[in-house]
N, C-alpha and C. Protein backbone atom coordinates (compact mmCIF):
# COMPACT_ATOMS: atom_id res chain seq x y z
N UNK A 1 114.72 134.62 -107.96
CA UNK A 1 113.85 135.35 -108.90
C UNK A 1 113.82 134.60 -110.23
N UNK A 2 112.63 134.41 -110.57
CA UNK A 2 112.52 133.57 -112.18
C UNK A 2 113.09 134.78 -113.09
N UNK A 3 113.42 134.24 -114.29
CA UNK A 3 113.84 134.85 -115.66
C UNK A 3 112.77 134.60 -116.44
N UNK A 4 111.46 135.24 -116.42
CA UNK A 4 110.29 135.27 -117.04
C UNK A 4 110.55 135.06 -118.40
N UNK A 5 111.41 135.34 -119.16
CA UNK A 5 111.21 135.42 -120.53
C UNK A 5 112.36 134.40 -121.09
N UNK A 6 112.96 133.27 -119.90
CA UNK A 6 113.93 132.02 -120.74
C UNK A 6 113.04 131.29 -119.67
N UNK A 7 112.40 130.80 -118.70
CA UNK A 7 111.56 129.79 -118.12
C UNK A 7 111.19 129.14 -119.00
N UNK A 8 111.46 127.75 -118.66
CA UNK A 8 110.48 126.93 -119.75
C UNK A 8 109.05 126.22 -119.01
N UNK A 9 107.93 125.46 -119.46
CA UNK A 9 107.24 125.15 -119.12
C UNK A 9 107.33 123.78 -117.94
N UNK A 10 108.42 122.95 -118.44
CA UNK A 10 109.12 122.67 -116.97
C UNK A 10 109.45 123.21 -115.93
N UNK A 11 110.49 124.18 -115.46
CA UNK A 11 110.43 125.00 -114.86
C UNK A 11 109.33 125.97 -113.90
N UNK A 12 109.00 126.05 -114.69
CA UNK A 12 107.61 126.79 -114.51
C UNK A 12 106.97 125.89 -113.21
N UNK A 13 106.48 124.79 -114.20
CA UNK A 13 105.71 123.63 -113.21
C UNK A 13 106.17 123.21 -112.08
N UNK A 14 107.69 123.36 -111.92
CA UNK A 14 108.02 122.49 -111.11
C UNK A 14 108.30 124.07 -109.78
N UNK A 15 108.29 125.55 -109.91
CA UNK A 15 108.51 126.35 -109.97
C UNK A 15 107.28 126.67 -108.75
N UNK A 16 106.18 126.31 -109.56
CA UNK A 16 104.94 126.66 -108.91
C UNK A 16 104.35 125.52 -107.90
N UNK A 17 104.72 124.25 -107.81
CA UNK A 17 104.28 123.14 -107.14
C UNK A 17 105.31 123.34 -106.34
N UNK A 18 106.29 123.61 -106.65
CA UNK A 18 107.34 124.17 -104.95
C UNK A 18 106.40 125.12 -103.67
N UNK A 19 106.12 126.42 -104.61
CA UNK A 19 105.31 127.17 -103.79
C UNK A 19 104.15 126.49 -103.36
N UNK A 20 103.15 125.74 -104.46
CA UNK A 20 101.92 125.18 -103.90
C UNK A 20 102.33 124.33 -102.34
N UNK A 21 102.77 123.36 -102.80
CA UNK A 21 103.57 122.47 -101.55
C UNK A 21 104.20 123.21 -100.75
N UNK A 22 104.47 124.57 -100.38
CA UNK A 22 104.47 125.18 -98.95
C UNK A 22 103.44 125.83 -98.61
N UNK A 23 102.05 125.89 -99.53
CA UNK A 23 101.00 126.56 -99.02
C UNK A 23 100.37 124.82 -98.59
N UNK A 24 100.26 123.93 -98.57
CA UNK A 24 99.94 122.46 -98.26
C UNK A 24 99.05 121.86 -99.14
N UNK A 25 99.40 122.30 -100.52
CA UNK A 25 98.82 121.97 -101.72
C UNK A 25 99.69 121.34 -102.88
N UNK A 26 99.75 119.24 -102.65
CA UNK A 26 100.19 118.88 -103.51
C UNK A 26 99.75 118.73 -104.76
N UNK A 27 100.04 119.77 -105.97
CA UNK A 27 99.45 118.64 -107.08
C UNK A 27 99.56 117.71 -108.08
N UNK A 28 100.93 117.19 -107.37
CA UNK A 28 101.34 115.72 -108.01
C UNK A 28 101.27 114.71 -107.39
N UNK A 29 99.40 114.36 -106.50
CA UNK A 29 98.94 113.50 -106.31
C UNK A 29 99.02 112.30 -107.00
């Protein structure tokens, strides 16, 4: 579970391209 309110914008990014990349969506082409 994220900690919405200490996440940083790293995190975040790297947070959400985890999930993208198991839906089969890289976007650090």
């Amino acid at each position: 579970m994220i900690d919405w309110k200490n996440i940083s914008l790293k995190d975040l990014a790297g947070y959400l391209s985890e999930e993208l990349r198991k839906e089969g969506i890289d976007l650090m082409e």
